[in-house]
C-alpha atoms as a PDB file:
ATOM      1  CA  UNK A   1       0.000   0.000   0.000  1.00  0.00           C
ATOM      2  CA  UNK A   2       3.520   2.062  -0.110  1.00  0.00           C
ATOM      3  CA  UNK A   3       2.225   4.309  -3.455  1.00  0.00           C
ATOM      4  CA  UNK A   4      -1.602   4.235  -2.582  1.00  0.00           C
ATOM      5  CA  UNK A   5      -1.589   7.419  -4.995  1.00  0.00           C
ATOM      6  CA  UNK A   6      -1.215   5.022  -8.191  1.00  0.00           C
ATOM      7  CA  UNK A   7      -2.192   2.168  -7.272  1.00  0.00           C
ATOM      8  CA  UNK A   8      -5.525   1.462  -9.666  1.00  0.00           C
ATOM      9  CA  UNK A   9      -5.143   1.979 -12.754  1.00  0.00           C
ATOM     10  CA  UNK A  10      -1.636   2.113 -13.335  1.00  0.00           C
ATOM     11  CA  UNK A  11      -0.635   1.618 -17.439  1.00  0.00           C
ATOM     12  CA  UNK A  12       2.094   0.147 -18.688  1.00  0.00           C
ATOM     13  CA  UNK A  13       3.203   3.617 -20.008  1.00  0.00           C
ATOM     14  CA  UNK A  14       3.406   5.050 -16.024  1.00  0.00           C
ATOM     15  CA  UNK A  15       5.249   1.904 -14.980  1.00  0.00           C
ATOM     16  CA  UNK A  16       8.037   2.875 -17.757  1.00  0.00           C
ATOM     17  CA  UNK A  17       7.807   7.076 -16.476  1.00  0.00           C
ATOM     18  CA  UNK A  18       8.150   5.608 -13.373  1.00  0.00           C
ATOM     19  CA  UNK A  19      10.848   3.825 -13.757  1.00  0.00           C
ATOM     20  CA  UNK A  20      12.619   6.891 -15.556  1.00  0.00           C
ATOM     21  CA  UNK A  21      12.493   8.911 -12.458  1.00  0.00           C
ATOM     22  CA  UNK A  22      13.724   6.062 -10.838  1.00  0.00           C
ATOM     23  CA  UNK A  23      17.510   6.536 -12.306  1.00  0.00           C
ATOM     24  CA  UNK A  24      17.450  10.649 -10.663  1.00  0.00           C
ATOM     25  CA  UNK A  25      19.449  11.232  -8.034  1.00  0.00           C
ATOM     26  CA  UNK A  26      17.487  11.486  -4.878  1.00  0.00           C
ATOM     27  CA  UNK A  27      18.481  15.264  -4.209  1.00  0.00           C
ATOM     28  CA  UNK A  28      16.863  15.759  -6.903  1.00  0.00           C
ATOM     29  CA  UNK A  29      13.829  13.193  -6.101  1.00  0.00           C
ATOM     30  CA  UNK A  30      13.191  15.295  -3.287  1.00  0.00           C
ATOM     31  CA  UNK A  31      12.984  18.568  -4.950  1.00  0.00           C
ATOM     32  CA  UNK A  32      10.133  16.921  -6.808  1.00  0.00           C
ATOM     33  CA  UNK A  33       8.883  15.746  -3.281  1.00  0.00           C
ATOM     34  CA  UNK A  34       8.505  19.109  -2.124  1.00  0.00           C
ATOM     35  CA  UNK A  35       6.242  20.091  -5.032  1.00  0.00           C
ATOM     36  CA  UNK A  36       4.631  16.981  -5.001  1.00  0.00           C
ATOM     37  CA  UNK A  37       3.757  17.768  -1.340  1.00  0.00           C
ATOM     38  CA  UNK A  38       1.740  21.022  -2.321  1.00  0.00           C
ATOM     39  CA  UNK A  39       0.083  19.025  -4.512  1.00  0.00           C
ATOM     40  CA  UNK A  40      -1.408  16.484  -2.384  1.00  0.00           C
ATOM     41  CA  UNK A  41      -1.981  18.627   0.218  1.00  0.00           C
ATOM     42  CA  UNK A  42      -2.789  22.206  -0.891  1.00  0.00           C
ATOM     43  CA  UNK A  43      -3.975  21.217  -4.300  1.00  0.00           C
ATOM     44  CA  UNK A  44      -5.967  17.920  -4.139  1.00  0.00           C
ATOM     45  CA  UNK A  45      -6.345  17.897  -0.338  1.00  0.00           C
ATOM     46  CA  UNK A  46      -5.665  13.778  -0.729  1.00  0.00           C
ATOM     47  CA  UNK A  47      -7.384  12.249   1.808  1.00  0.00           C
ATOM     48  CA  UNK A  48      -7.134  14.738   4.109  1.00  0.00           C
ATOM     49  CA  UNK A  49     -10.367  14.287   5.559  1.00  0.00           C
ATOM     50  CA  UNK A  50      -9.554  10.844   6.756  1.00  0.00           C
ATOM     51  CA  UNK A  51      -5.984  11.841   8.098  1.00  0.00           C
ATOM     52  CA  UNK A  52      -7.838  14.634  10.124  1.00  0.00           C
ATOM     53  CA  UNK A  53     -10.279  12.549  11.651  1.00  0.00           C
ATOM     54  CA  UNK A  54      -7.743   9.257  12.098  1.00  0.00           C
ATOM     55  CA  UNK A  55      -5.591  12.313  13.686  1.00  0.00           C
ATOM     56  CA  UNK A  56      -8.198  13.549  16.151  1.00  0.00           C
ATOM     57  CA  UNK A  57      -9.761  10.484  17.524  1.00  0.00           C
ATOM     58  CA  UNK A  58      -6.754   9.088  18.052  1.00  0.00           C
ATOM     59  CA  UNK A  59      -5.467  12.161  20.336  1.00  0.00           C
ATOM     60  CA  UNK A  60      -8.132  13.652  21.835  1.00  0.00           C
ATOM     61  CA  UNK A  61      -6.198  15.102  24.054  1.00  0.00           C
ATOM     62  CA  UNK A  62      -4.093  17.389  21.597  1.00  0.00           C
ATOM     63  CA  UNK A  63      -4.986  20.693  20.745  1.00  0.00           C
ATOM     64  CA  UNK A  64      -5.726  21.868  16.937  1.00  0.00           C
ATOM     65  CA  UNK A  65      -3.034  23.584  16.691  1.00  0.00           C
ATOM     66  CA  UNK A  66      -0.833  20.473  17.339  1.00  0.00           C
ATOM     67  CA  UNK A  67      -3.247  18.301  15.527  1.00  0.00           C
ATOM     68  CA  UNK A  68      -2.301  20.326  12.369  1.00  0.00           C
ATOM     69  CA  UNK A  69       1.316  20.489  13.087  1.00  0.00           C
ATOM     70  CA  UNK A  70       1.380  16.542  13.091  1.00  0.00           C
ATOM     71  CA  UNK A  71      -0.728  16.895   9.783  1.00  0.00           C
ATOM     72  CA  UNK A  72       1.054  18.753   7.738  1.00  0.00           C
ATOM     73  CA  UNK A  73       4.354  16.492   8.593  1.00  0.00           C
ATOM     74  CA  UNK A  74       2.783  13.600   7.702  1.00  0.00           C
ATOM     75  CA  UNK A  75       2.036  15.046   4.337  1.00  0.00           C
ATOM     76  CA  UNK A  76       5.626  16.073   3.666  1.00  0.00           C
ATOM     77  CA  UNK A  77       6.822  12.843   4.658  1.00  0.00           C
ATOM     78  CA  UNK A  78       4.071  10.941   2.503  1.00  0.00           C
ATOM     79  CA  UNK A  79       5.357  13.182  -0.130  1.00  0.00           C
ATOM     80  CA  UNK A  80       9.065  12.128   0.161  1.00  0.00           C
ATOM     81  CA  UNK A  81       7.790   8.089   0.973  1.00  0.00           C
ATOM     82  CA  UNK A  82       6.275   8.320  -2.365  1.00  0.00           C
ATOM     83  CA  UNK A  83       9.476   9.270  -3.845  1.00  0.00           C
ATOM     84  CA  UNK A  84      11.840   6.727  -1.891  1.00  0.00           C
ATOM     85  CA  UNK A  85       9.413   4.102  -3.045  1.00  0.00           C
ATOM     86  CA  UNK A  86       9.839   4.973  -6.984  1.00  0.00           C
ATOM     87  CA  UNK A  87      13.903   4.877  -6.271  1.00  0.00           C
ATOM     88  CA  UNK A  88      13.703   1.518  -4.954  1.00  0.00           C
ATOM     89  CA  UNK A  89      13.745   0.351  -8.838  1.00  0.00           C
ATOM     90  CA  UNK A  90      17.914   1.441  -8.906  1.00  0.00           C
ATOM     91  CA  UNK A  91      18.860   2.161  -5.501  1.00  0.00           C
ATOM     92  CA  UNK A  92      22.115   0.029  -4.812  1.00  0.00           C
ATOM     93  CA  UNK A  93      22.796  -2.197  -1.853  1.00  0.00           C
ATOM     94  CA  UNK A  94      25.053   0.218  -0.838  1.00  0.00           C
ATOM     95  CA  UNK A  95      22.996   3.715  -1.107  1.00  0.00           C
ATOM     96  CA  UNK A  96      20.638   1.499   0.779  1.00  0.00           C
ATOM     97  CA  UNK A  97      22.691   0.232   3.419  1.00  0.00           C
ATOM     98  CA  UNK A  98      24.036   3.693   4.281  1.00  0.00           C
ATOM     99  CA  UNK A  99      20.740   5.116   4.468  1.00  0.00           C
ATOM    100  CA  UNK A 100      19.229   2.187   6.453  1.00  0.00           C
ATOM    101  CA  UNK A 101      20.897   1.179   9.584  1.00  0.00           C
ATOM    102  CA  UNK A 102      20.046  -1.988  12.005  1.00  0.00           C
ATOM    103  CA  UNK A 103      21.374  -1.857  15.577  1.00  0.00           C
ATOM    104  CA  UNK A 104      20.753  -5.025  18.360  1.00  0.00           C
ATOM    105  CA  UNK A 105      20.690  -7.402  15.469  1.00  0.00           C
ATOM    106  CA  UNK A 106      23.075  -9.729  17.644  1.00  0.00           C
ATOM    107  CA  UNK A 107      19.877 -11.665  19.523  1.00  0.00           C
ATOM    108  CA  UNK A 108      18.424 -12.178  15.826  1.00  0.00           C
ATOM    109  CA  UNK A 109      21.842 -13.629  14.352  1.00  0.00           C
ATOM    110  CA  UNK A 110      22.380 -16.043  17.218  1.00  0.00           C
ATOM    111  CA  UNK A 111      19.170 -17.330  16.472  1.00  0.00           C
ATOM    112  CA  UNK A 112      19.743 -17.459  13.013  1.00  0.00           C
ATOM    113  CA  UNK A 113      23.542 -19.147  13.813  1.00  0.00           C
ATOM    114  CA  UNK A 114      22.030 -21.676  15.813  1.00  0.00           C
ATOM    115  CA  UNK A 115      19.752 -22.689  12.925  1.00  0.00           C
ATOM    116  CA  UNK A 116      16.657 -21.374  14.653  1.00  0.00           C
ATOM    117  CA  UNK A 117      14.003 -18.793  12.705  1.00  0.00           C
ATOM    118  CA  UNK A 118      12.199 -15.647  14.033  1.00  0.00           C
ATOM    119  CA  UNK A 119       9.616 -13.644  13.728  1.00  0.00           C
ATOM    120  CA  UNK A 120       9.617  -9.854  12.282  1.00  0.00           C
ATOM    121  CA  UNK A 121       6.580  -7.605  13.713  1.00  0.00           C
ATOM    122  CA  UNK A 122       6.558  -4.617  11.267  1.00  0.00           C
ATOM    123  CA  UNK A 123       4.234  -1.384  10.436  1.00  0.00           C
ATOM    124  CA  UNK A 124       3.307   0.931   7.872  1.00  0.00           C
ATOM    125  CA  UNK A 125       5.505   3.359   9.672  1.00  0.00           C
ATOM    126  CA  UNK A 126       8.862   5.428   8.376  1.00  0.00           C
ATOM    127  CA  UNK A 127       9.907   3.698   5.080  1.00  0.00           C
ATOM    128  CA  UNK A 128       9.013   0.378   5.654  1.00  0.00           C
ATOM    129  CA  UNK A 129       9.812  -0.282   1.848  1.00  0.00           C
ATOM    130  CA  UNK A 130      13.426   0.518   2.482  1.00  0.00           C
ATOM    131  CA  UNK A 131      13.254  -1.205   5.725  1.00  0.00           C
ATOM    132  CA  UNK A 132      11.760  -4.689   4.132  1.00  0.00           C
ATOM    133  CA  UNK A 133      14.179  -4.535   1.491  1.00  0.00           C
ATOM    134  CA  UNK A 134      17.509  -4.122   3.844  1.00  0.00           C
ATOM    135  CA  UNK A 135      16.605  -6.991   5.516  1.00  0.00           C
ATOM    136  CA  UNK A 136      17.723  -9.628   3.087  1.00  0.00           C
ATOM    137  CA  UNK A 137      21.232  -7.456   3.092  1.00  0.00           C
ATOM    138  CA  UNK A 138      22.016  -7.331   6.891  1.00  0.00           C
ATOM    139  CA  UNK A 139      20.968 -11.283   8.104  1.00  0.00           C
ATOM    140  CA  UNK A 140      22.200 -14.221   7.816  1.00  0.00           C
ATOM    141  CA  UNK A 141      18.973 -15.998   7.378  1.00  0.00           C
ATOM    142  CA  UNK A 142      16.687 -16.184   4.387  1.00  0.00           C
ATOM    143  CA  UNK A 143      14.164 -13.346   4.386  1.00  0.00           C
ATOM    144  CA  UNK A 144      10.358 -14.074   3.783  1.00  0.00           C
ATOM    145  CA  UNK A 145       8.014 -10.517   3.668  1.00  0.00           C
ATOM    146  CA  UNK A 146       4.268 -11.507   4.106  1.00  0.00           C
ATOM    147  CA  UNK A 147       2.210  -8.773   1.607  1.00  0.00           C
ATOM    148  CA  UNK A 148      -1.389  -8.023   0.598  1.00  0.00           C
ATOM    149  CA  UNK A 149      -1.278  -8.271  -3.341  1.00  0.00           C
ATOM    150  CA  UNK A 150      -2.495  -5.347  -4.507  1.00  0.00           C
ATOM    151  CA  UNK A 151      -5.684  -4.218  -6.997  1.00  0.00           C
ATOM    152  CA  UNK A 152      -3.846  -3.257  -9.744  1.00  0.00           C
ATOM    153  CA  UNK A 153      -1.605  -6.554 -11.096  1.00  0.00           C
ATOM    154  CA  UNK A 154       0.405  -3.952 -13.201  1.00  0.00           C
ATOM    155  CA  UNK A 155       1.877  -2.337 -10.084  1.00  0.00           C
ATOM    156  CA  UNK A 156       1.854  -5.324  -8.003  1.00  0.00           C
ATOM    157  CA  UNK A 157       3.743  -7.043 -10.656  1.00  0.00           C
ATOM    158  CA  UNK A 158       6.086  -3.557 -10.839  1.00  0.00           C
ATOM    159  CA  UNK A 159       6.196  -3.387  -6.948  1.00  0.00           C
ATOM    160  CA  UNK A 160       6.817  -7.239  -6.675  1.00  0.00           C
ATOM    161  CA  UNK A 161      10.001  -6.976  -8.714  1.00  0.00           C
ATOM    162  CA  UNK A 162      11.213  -4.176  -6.646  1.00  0.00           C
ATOM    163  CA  UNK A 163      10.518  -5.761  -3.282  1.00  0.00           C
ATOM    164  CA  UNK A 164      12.342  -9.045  -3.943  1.00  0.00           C
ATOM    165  CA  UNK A 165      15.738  -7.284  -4.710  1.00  0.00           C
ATOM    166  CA  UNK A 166      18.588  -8.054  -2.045  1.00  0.00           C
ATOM    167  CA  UNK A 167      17.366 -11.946  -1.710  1.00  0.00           C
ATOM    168  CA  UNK A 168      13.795 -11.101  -0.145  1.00  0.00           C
ATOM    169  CA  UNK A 169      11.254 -13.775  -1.141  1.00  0.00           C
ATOM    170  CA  UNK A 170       7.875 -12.354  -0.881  1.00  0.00           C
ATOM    171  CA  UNK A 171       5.336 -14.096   0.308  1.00  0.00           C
ATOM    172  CA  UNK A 172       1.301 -13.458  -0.566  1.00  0.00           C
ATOM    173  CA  UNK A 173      -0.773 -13.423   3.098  1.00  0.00           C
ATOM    174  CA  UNK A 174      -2.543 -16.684   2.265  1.00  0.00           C
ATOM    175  CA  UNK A 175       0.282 -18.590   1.217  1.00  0.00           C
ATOM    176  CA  UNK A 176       1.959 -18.011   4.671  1.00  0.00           C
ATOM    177  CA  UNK A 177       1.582 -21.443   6.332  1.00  0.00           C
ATOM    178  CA  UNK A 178       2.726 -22.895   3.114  1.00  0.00           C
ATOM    179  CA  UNK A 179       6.247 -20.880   2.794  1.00  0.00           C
ATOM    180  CA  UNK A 180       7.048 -21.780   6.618  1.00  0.00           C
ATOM    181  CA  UNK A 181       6.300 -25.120   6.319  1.00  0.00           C
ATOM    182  CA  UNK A 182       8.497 -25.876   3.051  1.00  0.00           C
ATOM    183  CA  UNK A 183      11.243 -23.433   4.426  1.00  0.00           C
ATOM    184  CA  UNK A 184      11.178 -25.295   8.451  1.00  0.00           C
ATOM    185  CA  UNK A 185      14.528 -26.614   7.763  1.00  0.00           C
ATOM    186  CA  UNK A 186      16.352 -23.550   7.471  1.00  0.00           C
ATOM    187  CA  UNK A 187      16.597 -20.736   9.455  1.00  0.00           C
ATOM    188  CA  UNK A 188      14.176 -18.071   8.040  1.00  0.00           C
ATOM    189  CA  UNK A 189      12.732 -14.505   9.068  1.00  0.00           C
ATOM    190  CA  UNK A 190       9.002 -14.085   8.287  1.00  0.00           C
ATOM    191  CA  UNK A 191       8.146 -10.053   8.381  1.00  0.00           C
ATOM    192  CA  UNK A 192       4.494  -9.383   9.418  1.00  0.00           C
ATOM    193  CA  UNK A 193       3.032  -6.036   8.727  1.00  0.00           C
ATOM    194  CA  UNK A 194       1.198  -6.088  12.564  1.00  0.00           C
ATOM    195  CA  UNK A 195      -0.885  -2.639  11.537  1.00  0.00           C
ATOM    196  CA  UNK A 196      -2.276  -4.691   8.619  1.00  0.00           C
ATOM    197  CA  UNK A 197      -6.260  -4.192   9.288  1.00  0.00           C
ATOM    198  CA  UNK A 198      -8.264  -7.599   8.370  1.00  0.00           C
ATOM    199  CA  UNK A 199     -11.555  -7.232   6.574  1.00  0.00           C
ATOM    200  CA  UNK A 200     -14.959  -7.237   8.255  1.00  0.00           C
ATOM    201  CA  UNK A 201     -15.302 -11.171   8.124  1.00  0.00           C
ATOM    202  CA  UNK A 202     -11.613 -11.582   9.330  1.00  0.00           C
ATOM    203  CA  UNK A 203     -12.117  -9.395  12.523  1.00  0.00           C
ATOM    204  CA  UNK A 204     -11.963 -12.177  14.953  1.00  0.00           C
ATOM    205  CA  UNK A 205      -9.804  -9.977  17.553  1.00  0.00           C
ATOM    206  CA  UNK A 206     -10.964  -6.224  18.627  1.00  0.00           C
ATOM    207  CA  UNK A 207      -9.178  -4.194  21.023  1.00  0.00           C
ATOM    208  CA  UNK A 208      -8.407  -0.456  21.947  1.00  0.00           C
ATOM    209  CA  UNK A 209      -5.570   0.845  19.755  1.00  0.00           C
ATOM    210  CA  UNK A 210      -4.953   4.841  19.343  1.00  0.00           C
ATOM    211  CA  UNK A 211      -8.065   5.456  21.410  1.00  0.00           C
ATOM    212  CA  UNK A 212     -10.193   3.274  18.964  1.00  0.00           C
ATOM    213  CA  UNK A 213     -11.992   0.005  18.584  1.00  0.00           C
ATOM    214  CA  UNK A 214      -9.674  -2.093  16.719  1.00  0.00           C
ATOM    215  CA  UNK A 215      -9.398  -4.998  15.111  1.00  0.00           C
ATOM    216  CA  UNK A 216      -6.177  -6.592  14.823  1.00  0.00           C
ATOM    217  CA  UNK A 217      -4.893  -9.429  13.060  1.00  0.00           C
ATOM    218  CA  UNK A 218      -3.898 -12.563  14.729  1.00  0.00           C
ATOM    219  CA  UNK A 219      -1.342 -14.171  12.519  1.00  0.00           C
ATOM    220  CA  UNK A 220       1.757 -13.152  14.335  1.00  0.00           C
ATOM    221  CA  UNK A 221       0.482 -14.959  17.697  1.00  0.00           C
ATOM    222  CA  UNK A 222      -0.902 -18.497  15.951  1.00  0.00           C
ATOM    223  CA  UNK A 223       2.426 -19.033  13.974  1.00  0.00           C
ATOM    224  CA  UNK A 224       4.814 -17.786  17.028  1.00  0.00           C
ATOM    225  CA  UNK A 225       2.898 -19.383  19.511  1.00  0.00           C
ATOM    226  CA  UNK A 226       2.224 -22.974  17.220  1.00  0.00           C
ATOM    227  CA  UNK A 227       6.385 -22.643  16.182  1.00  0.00           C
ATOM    228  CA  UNK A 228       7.682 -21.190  19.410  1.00  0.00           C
ATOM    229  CA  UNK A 229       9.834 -18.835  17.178  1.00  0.00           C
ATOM    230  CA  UNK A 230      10.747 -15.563  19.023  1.00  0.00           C
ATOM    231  CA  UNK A 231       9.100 -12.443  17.750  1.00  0.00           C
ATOM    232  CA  UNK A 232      10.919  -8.982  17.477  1.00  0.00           C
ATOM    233  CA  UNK A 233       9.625  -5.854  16.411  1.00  0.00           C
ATOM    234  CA  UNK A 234      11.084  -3.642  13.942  1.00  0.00           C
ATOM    235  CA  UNK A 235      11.201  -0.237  15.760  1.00  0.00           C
ATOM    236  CA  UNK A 236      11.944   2.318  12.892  1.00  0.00           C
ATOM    237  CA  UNK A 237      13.618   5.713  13.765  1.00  0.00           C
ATOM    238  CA  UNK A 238      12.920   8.434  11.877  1.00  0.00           C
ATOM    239  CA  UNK A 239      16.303  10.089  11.448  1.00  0.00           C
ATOM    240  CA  UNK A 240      16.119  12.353   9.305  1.00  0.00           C
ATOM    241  CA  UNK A 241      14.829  12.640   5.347  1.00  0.00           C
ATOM    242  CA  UNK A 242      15.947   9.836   3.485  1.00  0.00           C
ATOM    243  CA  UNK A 243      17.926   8.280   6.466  1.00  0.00           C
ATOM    244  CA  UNK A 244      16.429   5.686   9.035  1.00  0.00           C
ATOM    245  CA  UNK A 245      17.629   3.409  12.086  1.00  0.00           C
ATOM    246  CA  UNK A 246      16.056   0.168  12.907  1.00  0.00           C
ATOM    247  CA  UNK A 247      15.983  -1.734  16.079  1.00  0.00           C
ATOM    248  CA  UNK A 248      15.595  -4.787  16.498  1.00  0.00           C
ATOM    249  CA  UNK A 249      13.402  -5.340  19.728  1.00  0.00           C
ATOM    250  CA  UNK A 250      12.728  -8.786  21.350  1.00  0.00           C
ATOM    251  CA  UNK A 251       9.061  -8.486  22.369  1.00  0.00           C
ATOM    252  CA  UNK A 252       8.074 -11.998  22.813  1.00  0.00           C
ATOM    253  CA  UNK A 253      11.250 -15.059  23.105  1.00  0.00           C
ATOM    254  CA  UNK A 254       8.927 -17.921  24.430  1.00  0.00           C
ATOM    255  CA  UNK A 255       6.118 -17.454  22.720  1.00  0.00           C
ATOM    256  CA  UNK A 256       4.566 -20.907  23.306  1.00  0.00           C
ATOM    257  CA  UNK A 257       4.145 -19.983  27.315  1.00  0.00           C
ATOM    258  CA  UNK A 258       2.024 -17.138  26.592  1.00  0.00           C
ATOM    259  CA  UNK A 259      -1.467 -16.901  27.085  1.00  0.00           C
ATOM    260  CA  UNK A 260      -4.096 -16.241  24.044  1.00  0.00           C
ATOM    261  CA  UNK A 261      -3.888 -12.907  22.719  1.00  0.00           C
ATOM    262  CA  UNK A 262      -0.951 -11.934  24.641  1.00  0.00           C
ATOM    263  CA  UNK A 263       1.312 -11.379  21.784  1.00  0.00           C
ATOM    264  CA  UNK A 264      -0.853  -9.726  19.777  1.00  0.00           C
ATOM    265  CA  UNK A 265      -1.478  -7.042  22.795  1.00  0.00           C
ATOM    266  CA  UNK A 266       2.512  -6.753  23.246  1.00  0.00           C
ATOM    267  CA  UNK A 267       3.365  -5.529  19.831  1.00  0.00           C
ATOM    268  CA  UNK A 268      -0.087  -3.993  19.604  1.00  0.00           C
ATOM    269  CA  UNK A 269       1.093  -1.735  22.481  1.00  0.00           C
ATOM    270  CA  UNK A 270       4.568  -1.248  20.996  1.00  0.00           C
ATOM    271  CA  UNK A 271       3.587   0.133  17.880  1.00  0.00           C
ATOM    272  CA  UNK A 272       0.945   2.339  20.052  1.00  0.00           C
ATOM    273  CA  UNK A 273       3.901   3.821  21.906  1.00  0.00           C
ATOM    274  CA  UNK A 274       6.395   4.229  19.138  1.00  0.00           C
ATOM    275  CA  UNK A 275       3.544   6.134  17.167  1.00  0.00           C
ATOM    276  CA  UNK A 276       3.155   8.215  20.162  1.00  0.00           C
ATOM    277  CA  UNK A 277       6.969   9.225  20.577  1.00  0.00           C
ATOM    278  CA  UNK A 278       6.578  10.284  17.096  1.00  0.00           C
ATOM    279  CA  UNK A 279       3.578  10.171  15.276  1.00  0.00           C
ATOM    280  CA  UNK A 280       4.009  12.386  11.844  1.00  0.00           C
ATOM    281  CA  UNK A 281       5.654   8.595  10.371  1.00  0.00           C
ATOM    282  CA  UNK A 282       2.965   6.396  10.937  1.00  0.00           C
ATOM    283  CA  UNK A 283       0.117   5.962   7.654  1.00  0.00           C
ATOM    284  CA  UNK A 284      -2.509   7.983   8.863  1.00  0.00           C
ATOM    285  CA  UNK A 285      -4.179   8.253   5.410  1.00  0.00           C
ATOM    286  CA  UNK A 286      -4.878   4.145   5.492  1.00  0.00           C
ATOM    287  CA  UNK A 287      -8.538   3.833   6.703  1.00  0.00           C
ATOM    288  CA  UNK A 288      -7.539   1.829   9.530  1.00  0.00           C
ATOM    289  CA  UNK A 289     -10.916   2.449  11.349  1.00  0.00           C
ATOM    290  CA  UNK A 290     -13.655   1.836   9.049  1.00  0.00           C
ATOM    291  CA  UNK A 291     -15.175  -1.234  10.316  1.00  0.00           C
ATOM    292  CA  UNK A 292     -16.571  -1.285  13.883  1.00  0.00           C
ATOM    293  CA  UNK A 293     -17.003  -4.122  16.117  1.00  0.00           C
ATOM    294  CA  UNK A 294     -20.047  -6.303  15.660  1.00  0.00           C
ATOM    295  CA  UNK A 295     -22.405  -5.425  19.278  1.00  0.00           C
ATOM    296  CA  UNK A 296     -22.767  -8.596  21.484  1.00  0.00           C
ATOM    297  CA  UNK A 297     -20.108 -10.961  20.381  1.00  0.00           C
ATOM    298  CA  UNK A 298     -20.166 -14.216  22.448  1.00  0.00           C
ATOM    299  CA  UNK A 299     -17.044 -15.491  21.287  1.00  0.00           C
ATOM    300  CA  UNK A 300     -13.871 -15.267  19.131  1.00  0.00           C
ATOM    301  CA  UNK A 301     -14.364 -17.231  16.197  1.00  0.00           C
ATOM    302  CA  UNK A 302     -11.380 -19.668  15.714  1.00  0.00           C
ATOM    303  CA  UNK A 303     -10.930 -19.634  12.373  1.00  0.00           C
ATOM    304  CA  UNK A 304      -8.190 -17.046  10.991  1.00  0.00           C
ATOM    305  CA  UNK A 305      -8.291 -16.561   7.256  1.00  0.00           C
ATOM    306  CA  UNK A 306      -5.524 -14.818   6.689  1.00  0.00           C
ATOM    307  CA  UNK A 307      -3.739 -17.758   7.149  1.00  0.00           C
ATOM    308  CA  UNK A 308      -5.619 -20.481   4.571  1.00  0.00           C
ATOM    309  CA  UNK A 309      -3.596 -21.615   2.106  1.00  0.00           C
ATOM    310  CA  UNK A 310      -5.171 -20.816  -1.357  1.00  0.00           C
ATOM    311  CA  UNK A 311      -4.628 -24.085  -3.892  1.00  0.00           C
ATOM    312  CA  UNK A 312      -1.136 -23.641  -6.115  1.00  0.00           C
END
């Protein structure tokens, strides 16, 4: 959902401008950012509607003033996202590298070393493009990103090429069970995208995120707690424009003594309190809210389809 701008309808014909703009320099990239983020913002007013109103339920407590503050970042930093995203087509391993950085890796690699896999918690937050793509460059183990395929096969086509540069193997949601079990013999990272919202049917979990009724999805927990494979989140750092630091945070190491739900409320809260620290980075224009919970639920239904296999 990184370039939700052009994402129906794309034509072959934008795929090849895009591409183009992908071999400029990213100085210049973000000279185009800057207009691009008058565009969007003064000109179009791009979901601005639904940033506002993600913005103010989610801190009630903030006054307008701040409210727009936090706004108007977001837009400039959607602007320059949308830009990174187009130079993932020829950035090099190492423009990449020095613009993405990993610290506390060492847990993960012993893991990894000892021919054990983990478990990546992730969010639409910072560039999480960049982030996905550095993995495959700065572990040891082989690197499996769960995704949503997207509406418009032309881009996801154009987006899946880009993503599986540096040795990432992408992975569709519903294949999921399949890639871990032909992979169990290696040691593998599977990258969840935690913020993911499930569709109305799939909203089998509901709990208070950002002030809101939320419904979270509960792959992370079934596969960590089934596999007993640790789970870290990705904290991203903002840094500064074009630069980012990841941590690597151990949120969960024995998952299989947990209780039901547990993990999903531990890197539910984590991602809570990193978008608090700093919350111009997180995808506020994604309409994380619009389904609300069903009134007088009796029980949790089992069955989580995010994680069927589809046939072959």
């Amino acid at each position: 959902m990184s370039l939700i701008v052009i994402n129906k309808g794309l034509s072959k014909g934008g795929i090849f401008l895009l591409n183009m703009l992908s071999q400029l320099p990213l100085f210049v990239l973000y000279r185009l950012a800057d207009a691009f983020y008058v565009i969007i913002f003064y000109v179009f007013g791009y979901r601005r509607k639904v940033v506002k109103e993600n913005l103010l339920n989610a801190f009630p407590e903030k006054a307008s003033g701040e409210i727009d503050t936090i706004e108007k970042r977001f837009y400039k930093f959607l602007a320059s996202l949308f830009i990174e995203v187009i130079k993932m087509k020829s950035i090099s391993q190492k423009e990449l590298n020095k613009r993405v950085k990993f610290k506390n890796t060492d847990l993960v690699e012993a893991y990894l070393k000892n021919n054990e896999s983990v478990l990546f918690c992730s969010s639409h937050y910072g560039n999480y493009e960049w982030v996905c793509m550095a993995i495959g460059l700065n572990f040891s183990g082989a690197h499996f990103p769960i995704y949503k395929p997207l509406s418009s096969e032309t881009f996801d086509n154009w987006f899946l090429t880009m993503r599986s540069k540096f040795g990432n193997h992408m992975v569709s949601m519903r294949q999921t069970l399949r890639a871990i079990q032909a992979n169990k013999h290696q040691p593998t990272m599977f990258t969840f995208g935690s913020d993911q919202a499930p569709s109305k049917d799939e909203s089998n979990y509901w709990t208070t995120f950002l002030n809101q009724e939320s419904s979270i999805q509960l792959g992370v927990e079934k596969i960590a707690r089934k596999t007993n494979r640790p789970v870290f989140y990705l904290k991203i750092n903002y840094l500064k424009r074009g630069y980012y630091e990841v941590d690597c945070v151990p949120i969960c190491l024995n998952p299989s003594e947990t209780a039901e739900f547990e993990i999903t409320e531990m890197h539910t809260r984590f991602l809570e309190d990193m978008i608090k620290e700093a919350p111009a980075y997180w995808l506020w224009s994604h309409r994380r809210w619009k389904y609300k919970p069903e009134p007088k639920v009796s029980a949790i239904v089992e069955k989580d389809y995010n994680l069927i296999d589809e046939p072959a």
